[in-house]
Every structure is written in C-alpha cells, then in structure tokens.
ModelCIF file with pLDDT and N, C-alpha, C, O atoms, coordinates in Angstrom:
data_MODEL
#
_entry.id   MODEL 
#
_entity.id                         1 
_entity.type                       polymer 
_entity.pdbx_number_of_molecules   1 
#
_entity_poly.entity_id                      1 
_entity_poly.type                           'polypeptide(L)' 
_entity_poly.nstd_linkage                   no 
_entity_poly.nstd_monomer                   no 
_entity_poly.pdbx_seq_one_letter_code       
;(UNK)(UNK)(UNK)(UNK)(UNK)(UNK)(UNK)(UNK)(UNK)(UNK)(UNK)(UNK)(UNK)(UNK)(UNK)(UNK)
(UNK)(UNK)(UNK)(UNK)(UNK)(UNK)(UNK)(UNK)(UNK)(UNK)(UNK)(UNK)(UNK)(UNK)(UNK)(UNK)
(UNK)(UNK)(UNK)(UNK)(UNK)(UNK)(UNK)(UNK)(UNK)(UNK)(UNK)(UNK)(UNK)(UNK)(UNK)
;
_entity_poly.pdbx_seq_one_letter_code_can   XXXXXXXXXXXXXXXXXXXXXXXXXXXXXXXXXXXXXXXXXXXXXXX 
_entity_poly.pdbx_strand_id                 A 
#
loop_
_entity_poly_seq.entity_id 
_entity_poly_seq.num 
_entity_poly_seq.mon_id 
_entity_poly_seq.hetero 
1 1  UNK n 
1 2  UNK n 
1 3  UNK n 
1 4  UNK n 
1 5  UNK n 
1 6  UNK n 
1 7  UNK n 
1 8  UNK n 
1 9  UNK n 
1 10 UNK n 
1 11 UNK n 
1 12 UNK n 
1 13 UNK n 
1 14 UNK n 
1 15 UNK n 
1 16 UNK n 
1 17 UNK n 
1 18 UNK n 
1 19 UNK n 
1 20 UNK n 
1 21 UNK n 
1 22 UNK n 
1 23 UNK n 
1 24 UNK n 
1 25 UNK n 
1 26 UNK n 
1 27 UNK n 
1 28 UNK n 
1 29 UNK n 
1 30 UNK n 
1 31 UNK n 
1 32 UNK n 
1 33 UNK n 
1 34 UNK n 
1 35 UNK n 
1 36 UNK n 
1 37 UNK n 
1 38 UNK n 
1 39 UNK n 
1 40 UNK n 
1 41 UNK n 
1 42 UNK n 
1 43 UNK n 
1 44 UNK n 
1 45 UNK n 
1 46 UNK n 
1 47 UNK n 
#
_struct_asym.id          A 
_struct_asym.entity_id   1 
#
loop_
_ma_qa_metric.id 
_ma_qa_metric.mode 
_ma_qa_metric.name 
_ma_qa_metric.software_group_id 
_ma_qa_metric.type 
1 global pLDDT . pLDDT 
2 local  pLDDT . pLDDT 
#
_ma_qa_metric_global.metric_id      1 
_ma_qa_metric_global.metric_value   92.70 
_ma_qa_metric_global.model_id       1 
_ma_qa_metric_global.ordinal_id     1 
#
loop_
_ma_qa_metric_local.label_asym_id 
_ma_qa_metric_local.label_comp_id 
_ma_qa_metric_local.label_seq_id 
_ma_qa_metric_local.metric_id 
_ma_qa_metric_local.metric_value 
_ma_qa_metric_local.model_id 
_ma_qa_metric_local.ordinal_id 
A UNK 1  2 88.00 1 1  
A UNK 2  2 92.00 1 2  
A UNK 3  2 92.00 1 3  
A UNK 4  2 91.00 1 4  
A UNK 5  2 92.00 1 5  
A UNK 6  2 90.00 1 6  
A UNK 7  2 89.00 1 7  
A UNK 8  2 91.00 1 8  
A UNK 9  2 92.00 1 9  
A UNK 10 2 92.00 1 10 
A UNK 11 2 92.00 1 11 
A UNK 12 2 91.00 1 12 
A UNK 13 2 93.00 1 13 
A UNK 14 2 94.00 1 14 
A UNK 15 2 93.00 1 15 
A UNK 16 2 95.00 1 16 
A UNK 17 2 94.00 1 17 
A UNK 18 2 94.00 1 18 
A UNK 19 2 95.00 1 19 
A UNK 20 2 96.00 1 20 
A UNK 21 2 95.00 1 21 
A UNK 22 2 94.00 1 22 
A UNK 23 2 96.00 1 23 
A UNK 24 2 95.00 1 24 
A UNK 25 2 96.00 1 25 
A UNK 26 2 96.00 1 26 
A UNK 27 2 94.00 1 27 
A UNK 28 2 94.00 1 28 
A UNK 29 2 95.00 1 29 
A UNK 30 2 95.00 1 30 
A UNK 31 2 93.00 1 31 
A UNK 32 2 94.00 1 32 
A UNK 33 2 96.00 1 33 
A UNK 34 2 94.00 1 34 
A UNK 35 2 94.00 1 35 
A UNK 36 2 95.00 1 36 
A UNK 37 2 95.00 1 37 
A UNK 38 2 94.00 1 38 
A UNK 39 2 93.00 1 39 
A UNK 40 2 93.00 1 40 
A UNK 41 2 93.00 1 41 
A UNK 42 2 92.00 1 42 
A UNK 43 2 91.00 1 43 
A UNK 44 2 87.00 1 44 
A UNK 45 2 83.00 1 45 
A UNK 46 2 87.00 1 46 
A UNK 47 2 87.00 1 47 
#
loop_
_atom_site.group_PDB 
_atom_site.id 
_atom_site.type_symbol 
_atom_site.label_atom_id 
_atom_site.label_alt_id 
_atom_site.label_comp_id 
_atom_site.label_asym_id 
_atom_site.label_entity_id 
_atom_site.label_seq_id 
_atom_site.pdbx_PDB_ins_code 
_atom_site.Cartn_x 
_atom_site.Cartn_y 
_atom_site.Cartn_z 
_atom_site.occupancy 
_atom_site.B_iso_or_equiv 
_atom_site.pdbx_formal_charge 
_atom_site.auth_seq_id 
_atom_site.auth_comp_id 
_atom_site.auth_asym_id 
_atom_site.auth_atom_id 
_atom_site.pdbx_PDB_model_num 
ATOM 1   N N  . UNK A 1 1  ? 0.790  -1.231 0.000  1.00 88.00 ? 1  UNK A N  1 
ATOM 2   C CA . UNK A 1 1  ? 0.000  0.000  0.000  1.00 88.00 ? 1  UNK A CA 1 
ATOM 3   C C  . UNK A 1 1  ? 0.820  1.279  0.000  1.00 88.00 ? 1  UNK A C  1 
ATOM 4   O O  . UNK A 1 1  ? 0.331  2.399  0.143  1.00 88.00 ? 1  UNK A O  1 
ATOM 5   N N  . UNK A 1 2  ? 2.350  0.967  -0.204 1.00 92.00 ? 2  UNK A N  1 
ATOM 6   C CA . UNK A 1 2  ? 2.762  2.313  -0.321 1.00 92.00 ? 2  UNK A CA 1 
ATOM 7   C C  . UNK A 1 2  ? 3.522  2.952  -2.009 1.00 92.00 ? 2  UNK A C  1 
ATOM 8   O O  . UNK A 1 2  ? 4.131  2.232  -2.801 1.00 92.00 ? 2  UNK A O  1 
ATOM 9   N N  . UNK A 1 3  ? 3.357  3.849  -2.116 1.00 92.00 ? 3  UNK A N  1 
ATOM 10  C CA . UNK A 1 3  ? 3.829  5.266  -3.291 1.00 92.00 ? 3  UNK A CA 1 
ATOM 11  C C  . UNK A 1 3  ? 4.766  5.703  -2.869 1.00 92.00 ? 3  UNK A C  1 
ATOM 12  O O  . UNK A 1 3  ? 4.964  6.065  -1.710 1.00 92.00 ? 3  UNK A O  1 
ATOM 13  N N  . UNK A 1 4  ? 5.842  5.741  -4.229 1.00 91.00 ? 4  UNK A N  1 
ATOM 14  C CA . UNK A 1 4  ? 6.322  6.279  -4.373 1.00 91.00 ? 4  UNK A CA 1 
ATOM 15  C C  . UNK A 1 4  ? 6.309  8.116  -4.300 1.00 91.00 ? 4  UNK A C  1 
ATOM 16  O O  . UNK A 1 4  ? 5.322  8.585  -4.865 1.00 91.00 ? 4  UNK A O  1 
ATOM 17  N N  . UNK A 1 5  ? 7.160  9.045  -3.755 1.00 92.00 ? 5  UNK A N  1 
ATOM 18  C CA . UNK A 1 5  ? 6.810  10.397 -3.459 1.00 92.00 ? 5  UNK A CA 1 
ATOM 19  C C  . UNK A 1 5  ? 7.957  10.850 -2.955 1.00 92.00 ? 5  UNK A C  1 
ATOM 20  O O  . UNK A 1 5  ? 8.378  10.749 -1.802 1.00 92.00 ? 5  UNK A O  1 
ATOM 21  N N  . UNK A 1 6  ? 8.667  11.596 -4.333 1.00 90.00 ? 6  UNK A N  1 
ATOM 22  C CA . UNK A 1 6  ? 9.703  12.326 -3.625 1.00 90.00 ? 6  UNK A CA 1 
ATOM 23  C C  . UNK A 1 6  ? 10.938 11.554 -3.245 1.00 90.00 ? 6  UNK A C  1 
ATOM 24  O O  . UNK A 1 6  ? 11.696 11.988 -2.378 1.00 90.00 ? 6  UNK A O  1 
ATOM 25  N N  . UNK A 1 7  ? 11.160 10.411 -3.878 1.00 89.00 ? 7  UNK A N  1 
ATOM 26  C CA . UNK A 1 7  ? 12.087 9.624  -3.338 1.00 89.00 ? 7  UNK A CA 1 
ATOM 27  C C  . UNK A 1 7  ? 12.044 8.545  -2.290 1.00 89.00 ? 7  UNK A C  1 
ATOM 28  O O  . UNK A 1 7  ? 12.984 7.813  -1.983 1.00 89.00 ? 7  UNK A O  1 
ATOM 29  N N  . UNK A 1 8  ? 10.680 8.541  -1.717 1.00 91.00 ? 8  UNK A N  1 
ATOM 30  C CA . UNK A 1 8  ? 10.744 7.979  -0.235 1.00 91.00 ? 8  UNK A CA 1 
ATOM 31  C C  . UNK A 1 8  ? 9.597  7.241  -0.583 1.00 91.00 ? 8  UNK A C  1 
ATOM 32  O O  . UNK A 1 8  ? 8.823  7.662  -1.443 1.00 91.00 ? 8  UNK A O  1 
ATOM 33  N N  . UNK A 1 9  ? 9.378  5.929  0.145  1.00 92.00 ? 9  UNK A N  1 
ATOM 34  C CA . UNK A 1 9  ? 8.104  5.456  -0.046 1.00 92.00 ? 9  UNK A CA 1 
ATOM 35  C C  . UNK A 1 9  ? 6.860  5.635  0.880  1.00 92.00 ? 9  UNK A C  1 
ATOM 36  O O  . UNK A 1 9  ? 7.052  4.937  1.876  1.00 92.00 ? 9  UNK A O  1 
ATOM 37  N N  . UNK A 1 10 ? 5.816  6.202  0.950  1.00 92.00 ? 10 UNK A N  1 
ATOM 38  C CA . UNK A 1 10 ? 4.988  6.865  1.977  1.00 92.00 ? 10 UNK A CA 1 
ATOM 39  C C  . UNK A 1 10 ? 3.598  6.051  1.801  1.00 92.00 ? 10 UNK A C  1 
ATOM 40  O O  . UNK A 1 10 ? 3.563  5.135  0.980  1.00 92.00 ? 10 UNK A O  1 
ATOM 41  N N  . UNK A 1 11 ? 2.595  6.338  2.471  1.00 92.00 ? 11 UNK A N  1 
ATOM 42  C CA . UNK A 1 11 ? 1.444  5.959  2.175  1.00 92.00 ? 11 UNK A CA 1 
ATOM 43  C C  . UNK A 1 11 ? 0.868  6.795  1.458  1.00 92.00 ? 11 UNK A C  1 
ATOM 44  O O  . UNK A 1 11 ? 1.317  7.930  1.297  1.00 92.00 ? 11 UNK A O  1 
ATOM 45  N N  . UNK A 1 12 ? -0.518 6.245  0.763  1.00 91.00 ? 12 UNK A N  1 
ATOM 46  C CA . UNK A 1 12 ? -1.077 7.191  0.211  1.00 91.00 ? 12 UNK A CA 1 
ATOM 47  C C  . UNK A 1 12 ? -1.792 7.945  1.180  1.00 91.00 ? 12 UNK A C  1 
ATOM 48  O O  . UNK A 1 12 ? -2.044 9.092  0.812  1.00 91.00 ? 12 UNK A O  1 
ATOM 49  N N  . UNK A 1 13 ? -2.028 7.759  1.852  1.00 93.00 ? 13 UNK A N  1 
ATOM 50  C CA . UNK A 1 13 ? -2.852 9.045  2.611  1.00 93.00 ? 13 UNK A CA 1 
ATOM 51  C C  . UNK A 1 13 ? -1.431 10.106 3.076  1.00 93.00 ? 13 UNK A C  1 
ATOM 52  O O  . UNK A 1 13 ? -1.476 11.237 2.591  1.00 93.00 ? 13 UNK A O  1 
ATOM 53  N N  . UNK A 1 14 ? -0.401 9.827  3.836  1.00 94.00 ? 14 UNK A N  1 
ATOM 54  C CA . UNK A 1 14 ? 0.669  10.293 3.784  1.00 94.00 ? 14 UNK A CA 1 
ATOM 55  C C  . UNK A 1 14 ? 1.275  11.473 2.816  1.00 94.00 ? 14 UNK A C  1 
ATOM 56  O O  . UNK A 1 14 ? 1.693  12.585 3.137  1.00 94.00 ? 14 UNK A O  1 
ATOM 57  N N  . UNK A 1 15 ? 1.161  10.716 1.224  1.00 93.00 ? 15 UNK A N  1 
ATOM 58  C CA . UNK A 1 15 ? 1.666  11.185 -0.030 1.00 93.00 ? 15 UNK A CA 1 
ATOM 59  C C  . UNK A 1 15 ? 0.494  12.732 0.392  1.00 93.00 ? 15 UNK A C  1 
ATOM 60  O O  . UNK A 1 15 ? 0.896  13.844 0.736  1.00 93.00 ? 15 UNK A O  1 
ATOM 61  N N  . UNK A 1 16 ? -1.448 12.156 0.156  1.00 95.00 ? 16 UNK A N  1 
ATOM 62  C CA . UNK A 1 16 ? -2.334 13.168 0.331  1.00 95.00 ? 16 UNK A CA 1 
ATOM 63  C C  . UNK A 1 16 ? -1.606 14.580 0.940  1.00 95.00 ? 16 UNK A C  1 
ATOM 64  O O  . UNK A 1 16 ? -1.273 15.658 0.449  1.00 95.00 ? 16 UNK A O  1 
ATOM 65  N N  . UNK A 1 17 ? -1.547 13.934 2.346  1.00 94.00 ? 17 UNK A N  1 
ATOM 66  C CA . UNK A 1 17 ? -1.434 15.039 3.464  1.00 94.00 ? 17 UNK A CA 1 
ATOM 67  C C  . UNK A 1 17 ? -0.038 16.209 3.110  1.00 94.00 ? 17 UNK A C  1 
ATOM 68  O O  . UNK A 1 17 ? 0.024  17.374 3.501  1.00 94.00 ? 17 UNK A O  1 
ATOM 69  N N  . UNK A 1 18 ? 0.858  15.563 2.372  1.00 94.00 ? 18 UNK A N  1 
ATOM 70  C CA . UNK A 1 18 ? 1.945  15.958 2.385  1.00 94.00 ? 18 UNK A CA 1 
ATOM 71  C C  . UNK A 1 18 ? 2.087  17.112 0.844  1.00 94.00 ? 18 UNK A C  1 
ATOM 72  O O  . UNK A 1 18 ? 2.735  18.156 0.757  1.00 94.00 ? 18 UNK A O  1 
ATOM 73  N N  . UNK A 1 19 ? 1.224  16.433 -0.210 1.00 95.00 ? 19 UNK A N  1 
ATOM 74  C CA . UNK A 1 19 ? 1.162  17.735 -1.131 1.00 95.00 ? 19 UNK A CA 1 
ATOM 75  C C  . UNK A 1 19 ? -0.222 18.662 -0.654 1.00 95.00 ? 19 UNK A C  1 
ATOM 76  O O  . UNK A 1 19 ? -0.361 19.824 -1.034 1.00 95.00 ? 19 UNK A O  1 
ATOM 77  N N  . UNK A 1 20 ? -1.179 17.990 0.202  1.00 96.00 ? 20 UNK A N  1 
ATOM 78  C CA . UNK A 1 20 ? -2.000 19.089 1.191  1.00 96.00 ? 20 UNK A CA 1 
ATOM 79  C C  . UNK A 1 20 ? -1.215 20.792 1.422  1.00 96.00 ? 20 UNK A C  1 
ATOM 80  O O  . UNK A 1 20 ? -1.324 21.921 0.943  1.00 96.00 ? 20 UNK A O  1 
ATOM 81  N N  . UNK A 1 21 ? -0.551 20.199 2.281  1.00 95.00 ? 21 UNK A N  1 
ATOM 82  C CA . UNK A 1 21 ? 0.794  20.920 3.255  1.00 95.00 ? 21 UNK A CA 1 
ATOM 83  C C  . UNK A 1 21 ? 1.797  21.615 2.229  1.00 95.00 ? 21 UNK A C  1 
ATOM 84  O O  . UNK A 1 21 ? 2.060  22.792 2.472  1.00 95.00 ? 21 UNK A O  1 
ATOM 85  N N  . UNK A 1 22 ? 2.524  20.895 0.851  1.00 94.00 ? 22 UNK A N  1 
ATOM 86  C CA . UNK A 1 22 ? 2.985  21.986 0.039  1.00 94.00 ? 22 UNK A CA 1 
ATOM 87  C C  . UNK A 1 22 ? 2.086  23.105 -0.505 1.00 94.00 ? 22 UNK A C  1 
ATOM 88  O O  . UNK A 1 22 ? 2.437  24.265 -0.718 1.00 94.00 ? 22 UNK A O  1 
ATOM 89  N N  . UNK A 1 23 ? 0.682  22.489 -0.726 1.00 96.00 ? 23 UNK A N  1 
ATOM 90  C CA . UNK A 1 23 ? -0.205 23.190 -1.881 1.00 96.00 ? 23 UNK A CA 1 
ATOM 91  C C  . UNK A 1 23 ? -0.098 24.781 -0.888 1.00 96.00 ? 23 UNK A C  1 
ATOM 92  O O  . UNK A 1 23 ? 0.443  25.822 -1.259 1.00 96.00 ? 23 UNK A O  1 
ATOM 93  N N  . UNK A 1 24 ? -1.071 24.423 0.938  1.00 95.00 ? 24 UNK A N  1 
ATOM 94  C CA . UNK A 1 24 ? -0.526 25.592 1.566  1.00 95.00 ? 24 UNK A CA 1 
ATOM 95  C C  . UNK A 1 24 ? 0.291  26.429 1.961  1.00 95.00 ? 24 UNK A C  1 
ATOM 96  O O  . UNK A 1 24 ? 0.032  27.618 2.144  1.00 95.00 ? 24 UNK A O  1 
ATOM 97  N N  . UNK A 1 25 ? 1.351  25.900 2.130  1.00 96.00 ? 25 UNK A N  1 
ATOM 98  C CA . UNK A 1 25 ? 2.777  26.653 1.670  1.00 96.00 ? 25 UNK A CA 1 
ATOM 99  C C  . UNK A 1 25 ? 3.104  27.700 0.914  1.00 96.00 ? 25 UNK A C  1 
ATOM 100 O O  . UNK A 1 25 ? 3.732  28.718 1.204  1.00 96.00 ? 25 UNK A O  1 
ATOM 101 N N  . UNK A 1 26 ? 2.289  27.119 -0.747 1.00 96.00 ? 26 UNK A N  1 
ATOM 102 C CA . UNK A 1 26 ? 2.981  27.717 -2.003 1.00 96.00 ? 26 UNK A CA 1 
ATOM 103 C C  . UNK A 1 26 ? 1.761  28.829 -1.585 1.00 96.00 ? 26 UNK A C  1 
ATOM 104 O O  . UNK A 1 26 ? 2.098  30.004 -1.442 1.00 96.00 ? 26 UNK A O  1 
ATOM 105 N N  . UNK A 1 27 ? 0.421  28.463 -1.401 1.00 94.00 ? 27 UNK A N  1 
ATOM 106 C CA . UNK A 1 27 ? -0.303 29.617 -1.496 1.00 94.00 ? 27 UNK A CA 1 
ATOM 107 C C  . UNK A 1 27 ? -0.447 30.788 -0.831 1.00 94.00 ? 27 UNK A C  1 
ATOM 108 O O  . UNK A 1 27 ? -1.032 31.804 -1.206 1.00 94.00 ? 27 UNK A O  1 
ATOM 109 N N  . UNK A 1 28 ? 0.412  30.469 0.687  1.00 94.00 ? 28 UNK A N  1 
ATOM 110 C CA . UNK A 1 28 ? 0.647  31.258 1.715  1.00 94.00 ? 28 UNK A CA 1 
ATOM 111 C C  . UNK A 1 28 ? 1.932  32.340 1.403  1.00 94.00 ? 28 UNK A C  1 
ATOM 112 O O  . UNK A 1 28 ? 2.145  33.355 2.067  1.00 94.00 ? 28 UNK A O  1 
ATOM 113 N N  . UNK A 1 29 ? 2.776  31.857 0.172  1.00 95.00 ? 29 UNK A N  1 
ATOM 114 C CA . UNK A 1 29 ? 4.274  32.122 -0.166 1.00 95.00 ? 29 UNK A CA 1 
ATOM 115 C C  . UNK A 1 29 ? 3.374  33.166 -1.386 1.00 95.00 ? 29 UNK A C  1 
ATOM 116 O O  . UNK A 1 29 ? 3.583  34.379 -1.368 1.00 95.00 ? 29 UNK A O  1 
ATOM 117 N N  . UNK A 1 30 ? 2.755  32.786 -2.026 1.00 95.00 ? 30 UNK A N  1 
ATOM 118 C CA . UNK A 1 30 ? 1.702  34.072 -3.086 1.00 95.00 ? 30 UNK A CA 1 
ATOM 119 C C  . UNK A 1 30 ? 0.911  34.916 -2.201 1.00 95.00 ? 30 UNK A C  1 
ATOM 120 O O  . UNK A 1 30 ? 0.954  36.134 -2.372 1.00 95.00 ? 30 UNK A O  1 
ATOM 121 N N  . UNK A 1 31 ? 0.102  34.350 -1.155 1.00 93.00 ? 31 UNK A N  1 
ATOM 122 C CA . UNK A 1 31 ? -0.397 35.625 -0.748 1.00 93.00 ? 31 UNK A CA 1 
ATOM 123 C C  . UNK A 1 31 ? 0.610  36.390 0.245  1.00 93.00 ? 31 UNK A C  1 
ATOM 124 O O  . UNK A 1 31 ? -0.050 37.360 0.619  1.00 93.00 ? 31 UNK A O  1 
ATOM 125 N N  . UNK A 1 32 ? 1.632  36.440 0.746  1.00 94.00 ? 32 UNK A N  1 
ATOM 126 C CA . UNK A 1 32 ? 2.774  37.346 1.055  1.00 94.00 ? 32 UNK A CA 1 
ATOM 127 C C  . UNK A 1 32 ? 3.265  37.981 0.286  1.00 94.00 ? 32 UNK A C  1 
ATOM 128 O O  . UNK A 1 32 ? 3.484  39.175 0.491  1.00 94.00 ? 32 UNK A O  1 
ATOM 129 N N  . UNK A 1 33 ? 3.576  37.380 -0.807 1.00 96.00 ? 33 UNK A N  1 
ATOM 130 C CA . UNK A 1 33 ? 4.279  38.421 -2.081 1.00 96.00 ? 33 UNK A CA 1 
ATOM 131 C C  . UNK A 1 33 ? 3.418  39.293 -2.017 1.00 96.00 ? 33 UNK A C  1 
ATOM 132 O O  . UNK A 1 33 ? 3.825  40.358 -1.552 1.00 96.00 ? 33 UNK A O  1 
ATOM 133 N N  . UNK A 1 34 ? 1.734  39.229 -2.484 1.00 94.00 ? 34 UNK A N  1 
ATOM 134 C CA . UNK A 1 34 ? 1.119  40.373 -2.965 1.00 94.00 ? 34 UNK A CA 1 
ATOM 135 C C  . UNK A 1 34 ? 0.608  41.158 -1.887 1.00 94.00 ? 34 UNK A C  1 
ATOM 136 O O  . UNK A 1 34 ? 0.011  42.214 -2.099 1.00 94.00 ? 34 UNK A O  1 
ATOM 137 N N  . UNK A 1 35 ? 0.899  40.494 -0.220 1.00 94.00 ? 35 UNK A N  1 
ATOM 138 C CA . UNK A 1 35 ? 0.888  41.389 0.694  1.00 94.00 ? 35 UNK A CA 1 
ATOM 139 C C  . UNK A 1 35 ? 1.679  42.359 0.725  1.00 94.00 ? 35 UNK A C  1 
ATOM 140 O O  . UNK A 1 35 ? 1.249  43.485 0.977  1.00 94.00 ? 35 UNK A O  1 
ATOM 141 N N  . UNK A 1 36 ? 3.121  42.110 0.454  1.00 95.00 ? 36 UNK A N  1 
ATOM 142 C CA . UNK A 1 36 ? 4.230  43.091 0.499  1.00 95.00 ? 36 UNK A CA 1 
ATOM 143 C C  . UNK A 1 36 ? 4.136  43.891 -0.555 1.00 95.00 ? 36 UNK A C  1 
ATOM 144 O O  . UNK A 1 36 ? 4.151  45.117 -0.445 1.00 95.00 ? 36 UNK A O  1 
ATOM 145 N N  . UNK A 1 37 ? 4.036  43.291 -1.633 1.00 95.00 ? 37 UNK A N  1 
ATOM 146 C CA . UNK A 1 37 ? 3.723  44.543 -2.930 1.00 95.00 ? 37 UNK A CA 1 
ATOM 147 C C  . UNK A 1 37 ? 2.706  45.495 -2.472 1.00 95.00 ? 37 UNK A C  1 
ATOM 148 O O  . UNK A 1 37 ? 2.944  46.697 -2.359 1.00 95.00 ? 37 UNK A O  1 
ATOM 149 N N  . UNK A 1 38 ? 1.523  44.936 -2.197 1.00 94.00 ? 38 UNK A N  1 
ATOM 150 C CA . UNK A 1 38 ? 0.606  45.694 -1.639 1.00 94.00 ? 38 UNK A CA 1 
ATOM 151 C C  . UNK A 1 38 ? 0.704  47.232 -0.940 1.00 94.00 ? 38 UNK A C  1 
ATOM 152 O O  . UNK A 1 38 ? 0.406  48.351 -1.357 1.00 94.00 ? 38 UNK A O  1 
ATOM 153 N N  . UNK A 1 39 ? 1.405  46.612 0.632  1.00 93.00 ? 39 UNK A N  1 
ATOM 154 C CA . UNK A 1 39 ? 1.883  47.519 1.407  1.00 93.00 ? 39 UNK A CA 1 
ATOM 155 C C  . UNK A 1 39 ? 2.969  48.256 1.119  1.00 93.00 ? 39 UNK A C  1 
ATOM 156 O O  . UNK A 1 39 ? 3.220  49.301 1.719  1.00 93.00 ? 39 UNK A O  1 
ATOM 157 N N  . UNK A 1 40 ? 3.695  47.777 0.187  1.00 93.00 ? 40 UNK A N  1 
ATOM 158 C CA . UNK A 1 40 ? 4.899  48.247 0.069  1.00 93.00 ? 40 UNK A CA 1 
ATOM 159 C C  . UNK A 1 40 ? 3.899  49.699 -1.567 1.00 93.00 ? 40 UNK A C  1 
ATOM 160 O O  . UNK A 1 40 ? 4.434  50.791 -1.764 1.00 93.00 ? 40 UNK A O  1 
ATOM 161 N N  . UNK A 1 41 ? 3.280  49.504 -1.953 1.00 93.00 ? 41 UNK A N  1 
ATOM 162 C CA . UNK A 1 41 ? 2.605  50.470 -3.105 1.00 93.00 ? 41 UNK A CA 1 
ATOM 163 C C  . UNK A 1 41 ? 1.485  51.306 -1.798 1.00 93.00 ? 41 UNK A C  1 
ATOM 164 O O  . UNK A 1 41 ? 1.385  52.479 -2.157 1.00 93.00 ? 41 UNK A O  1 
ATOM 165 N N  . UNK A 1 42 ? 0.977  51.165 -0.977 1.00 92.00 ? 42 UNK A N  1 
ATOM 166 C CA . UNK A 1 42 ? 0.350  51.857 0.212  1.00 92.00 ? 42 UNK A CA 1 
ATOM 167 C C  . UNK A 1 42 ? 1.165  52.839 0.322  1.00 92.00 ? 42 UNK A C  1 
ATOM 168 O O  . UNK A 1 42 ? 0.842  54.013 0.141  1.00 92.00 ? 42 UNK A O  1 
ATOM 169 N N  . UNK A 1 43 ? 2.933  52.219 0.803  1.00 91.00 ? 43 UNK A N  1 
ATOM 170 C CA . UNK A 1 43 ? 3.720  53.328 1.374  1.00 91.00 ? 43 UNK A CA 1 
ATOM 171 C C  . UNK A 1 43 ? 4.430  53.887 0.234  1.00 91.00 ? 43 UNK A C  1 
ATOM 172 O O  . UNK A 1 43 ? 4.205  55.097 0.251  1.00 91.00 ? 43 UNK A O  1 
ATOM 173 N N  . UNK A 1 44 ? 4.890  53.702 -0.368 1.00 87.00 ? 44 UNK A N  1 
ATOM 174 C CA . UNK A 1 44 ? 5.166  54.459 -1.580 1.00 87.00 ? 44 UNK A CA 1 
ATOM 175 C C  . UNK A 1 44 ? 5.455  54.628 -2.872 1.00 87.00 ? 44 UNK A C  1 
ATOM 176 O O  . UNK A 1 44 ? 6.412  55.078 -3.504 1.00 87.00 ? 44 UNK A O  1 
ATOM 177 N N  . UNK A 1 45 ? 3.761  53.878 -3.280 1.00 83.00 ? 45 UNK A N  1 
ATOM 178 C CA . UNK A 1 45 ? 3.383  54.158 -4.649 1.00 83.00 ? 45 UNK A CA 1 
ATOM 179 C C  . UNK A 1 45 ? 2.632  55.816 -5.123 1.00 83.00 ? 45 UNK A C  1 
ATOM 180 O O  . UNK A 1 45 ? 2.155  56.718 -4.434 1.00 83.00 ? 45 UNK A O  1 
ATOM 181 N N  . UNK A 1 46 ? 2.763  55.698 -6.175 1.00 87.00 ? 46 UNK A N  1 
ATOM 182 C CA . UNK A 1 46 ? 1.620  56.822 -6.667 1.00 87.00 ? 46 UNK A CA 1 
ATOM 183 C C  . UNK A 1 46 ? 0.357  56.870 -5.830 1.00 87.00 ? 46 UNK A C  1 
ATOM 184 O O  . UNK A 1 46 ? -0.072 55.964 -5.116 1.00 87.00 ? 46 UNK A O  1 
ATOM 185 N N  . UNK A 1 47 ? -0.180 58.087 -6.034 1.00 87.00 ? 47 UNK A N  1 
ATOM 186 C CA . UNK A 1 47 ? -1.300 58.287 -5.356 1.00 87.00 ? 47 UNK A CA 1 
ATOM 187 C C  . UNK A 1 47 ? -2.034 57.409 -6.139 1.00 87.00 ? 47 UNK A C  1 
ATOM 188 O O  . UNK A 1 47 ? -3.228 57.222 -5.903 1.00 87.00 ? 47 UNK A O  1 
#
C-alpha cells in the first residue's frame, strides 16, 4: 500500500497530506508576495 513520493516510499494518505501541506505553503508564499507589494505600493506608490 505504499507510493512512491519524492524519493521515499509513503502511504497514500501520507503522499495526500503531504502535497495538502505543500499546496498551503505555495499559497501562503503568493499571498505574502502580494501582501508586500501591496503595502509596500500603500507606502510608496503613486497616489
């Protein structure tokens, strides 16, 4: 019952949980970027 993932052999629920956990990562790593752009155009972008 176990997959291949990344080199290592895991379970599949394992494999699940674990691109779960990247997917939030990457999306937490995009919404910071456009937090900082954000704030960073607040403080000194164009009006």
């Amino acid at each position: 019952g176990f997959v291949r993932f990344r080199g290592t052999w895991v379970t599949k629920e394992e494999r699940a949980r674990l691109l779960a956990v990247e997917a939030r990562a990457k999306e937490r790593r995009i919404l910071e970027r456009k937090l900082r752009r954000w704030f960073r155009d607040i403080a000194y972008g164009s009006k």
